[in-house]
PDB file of N, CA and C in Angstrom:
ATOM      1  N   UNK A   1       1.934   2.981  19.084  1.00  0.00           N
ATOM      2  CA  UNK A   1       0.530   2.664  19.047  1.00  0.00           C
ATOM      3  C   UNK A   1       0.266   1.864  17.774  1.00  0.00           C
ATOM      4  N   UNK A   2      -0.353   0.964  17.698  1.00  0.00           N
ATOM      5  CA  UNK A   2      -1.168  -0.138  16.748  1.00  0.00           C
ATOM      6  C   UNK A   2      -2.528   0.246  16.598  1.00  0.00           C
ATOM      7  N   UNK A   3      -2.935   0.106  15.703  1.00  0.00           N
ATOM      8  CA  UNK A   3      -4.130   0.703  15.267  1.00  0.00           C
ATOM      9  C   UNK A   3      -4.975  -0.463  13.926  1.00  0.00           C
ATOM     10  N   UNK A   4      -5.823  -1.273  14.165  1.00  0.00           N
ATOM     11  CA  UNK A   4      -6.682  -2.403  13.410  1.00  0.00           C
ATOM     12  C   UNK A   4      -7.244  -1.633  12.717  1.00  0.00           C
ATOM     13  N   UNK A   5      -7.711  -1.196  11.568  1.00  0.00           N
ATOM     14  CA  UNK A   5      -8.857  -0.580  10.705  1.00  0.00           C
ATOM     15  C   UNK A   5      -9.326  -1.156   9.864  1.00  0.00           C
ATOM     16  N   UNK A   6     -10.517  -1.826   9.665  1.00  0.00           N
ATOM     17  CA  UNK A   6     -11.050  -2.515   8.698  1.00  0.00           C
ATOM     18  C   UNK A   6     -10.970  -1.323   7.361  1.00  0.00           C
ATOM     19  N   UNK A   7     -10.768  -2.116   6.133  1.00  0.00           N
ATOM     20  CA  UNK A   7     -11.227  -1.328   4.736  1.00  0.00           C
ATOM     21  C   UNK A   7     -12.000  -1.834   3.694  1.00  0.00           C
ATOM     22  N   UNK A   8     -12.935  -1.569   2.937  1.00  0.00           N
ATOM     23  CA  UNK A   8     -13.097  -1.831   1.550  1.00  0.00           C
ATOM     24  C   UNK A   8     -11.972  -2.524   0.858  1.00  0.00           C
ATOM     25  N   UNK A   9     -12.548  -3.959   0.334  1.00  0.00           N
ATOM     26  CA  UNK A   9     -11.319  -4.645  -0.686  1.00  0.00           C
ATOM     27  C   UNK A   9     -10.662  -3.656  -1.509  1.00  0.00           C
ATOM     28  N   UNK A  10     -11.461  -2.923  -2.111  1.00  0.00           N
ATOM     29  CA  UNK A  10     -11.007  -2.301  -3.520  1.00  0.00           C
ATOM     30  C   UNK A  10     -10.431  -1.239  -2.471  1.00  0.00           C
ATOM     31  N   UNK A  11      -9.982  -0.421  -1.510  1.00  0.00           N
ATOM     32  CA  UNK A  11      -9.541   0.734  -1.090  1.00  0.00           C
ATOM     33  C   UNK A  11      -8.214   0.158  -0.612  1.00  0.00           C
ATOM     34  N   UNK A  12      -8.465  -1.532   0.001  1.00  0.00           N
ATOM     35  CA  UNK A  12      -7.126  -1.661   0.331  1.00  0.00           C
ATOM     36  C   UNK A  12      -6.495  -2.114  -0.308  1.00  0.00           C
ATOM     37  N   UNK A  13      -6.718  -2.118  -1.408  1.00  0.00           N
ATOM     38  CA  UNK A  13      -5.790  -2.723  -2.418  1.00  0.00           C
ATOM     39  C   UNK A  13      -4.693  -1.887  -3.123  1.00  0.00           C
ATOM     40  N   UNK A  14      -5.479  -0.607  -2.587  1.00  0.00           N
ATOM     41  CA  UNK A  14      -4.690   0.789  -3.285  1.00  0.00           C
ATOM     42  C   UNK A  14      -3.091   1.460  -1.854  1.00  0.00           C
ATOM     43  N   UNK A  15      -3.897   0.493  -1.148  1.00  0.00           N
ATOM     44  CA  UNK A  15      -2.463   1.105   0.075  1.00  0.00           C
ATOM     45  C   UNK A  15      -0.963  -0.262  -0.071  1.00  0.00           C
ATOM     46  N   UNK A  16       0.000   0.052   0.754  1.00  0.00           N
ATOM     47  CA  UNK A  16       1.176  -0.249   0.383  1.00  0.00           C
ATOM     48  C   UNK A  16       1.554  -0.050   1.642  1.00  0.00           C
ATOM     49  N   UNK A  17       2.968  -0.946   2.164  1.00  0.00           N
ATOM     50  CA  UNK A  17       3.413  -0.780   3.153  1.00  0.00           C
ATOM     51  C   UNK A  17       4.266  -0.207   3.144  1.00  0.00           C
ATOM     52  N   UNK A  18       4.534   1.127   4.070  1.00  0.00           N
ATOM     53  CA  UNK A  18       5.375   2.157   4.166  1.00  0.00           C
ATOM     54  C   UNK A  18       4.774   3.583   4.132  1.00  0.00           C
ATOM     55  N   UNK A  19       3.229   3.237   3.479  1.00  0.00           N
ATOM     56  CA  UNK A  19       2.612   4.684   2.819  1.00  0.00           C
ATOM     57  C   UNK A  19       2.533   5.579   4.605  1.00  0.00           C
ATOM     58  N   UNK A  20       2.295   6.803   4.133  1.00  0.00           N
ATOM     59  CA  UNK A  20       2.107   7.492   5.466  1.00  0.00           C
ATOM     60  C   UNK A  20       0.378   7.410   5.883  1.00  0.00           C
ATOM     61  N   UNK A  21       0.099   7.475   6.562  1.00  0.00           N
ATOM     62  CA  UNK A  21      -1.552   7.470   7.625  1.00  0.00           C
ATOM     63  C   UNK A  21      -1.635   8.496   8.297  1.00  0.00           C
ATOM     64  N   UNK A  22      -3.050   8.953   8.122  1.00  0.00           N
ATOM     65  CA  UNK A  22      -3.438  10.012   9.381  1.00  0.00           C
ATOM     66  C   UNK A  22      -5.195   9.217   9.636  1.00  0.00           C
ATOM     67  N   UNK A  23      -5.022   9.526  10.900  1.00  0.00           N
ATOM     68  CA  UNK A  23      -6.315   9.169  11.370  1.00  0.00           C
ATOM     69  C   UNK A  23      -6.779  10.043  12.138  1.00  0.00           C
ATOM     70  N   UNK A  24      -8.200  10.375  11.914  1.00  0.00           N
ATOM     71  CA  UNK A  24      -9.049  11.754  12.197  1.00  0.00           C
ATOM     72  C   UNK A  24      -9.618  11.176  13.583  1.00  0.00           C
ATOM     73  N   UNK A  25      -9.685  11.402  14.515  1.00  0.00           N
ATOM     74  CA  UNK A  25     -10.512  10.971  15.742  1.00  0.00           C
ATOM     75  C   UNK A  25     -11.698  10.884  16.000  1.00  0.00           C
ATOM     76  N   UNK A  26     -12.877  10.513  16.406  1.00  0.00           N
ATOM     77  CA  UNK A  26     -14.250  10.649  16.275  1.00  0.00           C
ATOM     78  C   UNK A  26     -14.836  11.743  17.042  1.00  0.00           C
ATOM     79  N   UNK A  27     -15.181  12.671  16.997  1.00  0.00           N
ATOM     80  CA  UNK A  27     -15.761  13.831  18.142  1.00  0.00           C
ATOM     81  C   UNK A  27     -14.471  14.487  19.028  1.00  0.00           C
ATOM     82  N   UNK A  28     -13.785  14.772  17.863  1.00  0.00           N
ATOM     83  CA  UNK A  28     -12.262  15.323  18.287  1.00  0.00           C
ATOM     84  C   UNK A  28     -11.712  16.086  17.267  1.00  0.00           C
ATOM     85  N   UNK A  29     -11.160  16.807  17.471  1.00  0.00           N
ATOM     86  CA  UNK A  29     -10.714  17.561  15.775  1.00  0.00           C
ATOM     87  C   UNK A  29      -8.727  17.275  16.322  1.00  0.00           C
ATOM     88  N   UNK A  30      -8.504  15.792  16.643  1.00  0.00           N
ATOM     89  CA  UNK A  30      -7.436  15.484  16.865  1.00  0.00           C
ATOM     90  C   UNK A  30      -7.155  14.491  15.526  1.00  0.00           C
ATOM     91  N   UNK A  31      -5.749  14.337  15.386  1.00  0.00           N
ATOM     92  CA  UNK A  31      -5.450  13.200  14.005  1.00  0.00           C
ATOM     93  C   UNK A  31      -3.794  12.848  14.350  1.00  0.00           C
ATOM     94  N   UNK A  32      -4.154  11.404  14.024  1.00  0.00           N
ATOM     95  CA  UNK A  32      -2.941  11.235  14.336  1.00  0.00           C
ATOM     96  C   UNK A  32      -2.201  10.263  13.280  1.00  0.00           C
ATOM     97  N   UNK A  33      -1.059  10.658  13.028  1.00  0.00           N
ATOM     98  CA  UNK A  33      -0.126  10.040  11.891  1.00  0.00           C
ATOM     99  C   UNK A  33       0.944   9.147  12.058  1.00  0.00           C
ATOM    100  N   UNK A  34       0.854   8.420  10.758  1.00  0.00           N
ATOM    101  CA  UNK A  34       1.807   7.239  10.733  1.00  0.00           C
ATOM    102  C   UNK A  34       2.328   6.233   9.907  1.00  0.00           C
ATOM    103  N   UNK A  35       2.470   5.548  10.088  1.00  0.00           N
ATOM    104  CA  UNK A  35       2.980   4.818   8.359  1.00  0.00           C
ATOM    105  C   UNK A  35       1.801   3.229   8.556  1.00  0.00           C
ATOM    106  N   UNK A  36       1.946   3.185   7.383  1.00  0.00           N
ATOM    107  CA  UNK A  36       1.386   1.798   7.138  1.00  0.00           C
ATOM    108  C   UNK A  36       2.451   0.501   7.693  1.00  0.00           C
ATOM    109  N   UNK A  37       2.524  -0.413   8.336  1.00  0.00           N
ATOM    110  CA  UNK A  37       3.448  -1.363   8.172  1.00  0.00           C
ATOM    111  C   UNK A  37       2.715  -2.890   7.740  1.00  0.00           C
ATOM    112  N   UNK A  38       1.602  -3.039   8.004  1.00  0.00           N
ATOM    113  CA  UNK A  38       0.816  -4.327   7.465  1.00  0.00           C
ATOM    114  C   UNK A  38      -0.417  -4.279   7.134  1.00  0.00           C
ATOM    115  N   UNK A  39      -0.267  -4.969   6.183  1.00  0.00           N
ATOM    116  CA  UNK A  39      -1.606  -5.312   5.205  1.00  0.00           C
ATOM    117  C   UNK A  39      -1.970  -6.605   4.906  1.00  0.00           C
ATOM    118  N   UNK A  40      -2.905  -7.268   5.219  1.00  0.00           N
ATOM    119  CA  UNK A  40      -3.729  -8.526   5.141  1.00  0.00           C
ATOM    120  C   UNK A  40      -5.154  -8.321   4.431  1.00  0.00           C
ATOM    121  N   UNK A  41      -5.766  -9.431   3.990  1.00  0.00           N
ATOM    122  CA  UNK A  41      -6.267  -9.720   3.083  1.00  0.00           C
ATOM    123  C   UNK A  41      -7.457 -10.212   3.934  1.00  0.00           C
ATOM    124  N   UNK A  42      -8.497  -9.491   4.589  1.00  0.00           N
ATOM    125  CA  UNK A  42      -9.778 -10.203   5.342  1.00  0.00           C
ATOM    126  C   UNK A  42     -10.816 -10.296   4.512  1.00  0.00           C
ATOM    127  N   UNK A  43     -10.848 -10.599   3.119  1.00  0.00           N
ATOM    128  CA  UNK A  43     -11.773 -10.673   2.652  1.00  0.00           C
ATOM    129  C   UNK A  43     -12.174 -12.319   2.612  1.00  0.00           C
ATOM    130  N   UNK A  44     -13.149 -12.732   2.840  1.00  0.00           N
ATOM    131  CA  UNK A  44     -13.787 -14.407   2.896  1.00  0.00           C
ATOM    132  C   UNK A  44     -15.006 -14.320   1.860  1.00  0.00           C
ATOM    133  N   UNK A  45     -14.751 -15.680   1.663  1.00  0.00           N
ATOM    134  CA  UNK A  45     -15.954 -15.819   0.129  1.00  0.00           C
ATOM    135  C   UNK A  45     -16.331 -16.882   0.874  1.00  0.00           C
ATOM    136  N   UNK A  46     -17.906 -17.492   0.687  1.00  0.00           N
ATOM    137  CA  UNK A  46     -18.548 -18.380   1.661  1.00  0.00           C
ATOM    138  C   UNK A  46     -19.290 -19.135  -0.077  1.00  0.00           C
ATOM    139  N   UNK A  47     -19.193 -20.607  -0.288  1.00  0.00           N
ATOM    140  CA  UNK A  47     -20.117 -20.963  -1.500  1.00  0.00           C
ATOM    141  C   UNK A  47     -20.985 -21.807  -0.892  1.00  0.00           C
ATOM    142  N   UNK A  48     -22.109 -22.089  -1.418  1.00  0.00           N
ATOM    143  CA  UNK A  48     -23.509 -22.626  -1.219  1.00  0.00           C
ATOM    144  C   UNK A  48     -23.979 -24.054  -1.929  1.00  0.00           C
TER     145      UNK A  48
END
């Protein structure tokens, strides 16, 4: 399973590829774990 999660610049800056993941489910007391394997940079700056 693949899993997209948007983050906070400053939060993803603190993860690493390899780290372990758990993800809590929404209206589920299910979680499911896993490793990090990619990290990209979606932050865009727009000038005026």
């Amino acid at each position: 399973m693949v899993l997209s999660i948007n983050f906070n610049a400053d939060d993803a800056e603190k993860m690493y590829v390899g780290e372990t993941a758990t993800v809590s489910l929404s209206n589920s007391f299910s979680k499911i774990s896993g490793t990090v394997s990619y990290i990209t940079s979606g932050t865009t700056y727009t000038e005026y």
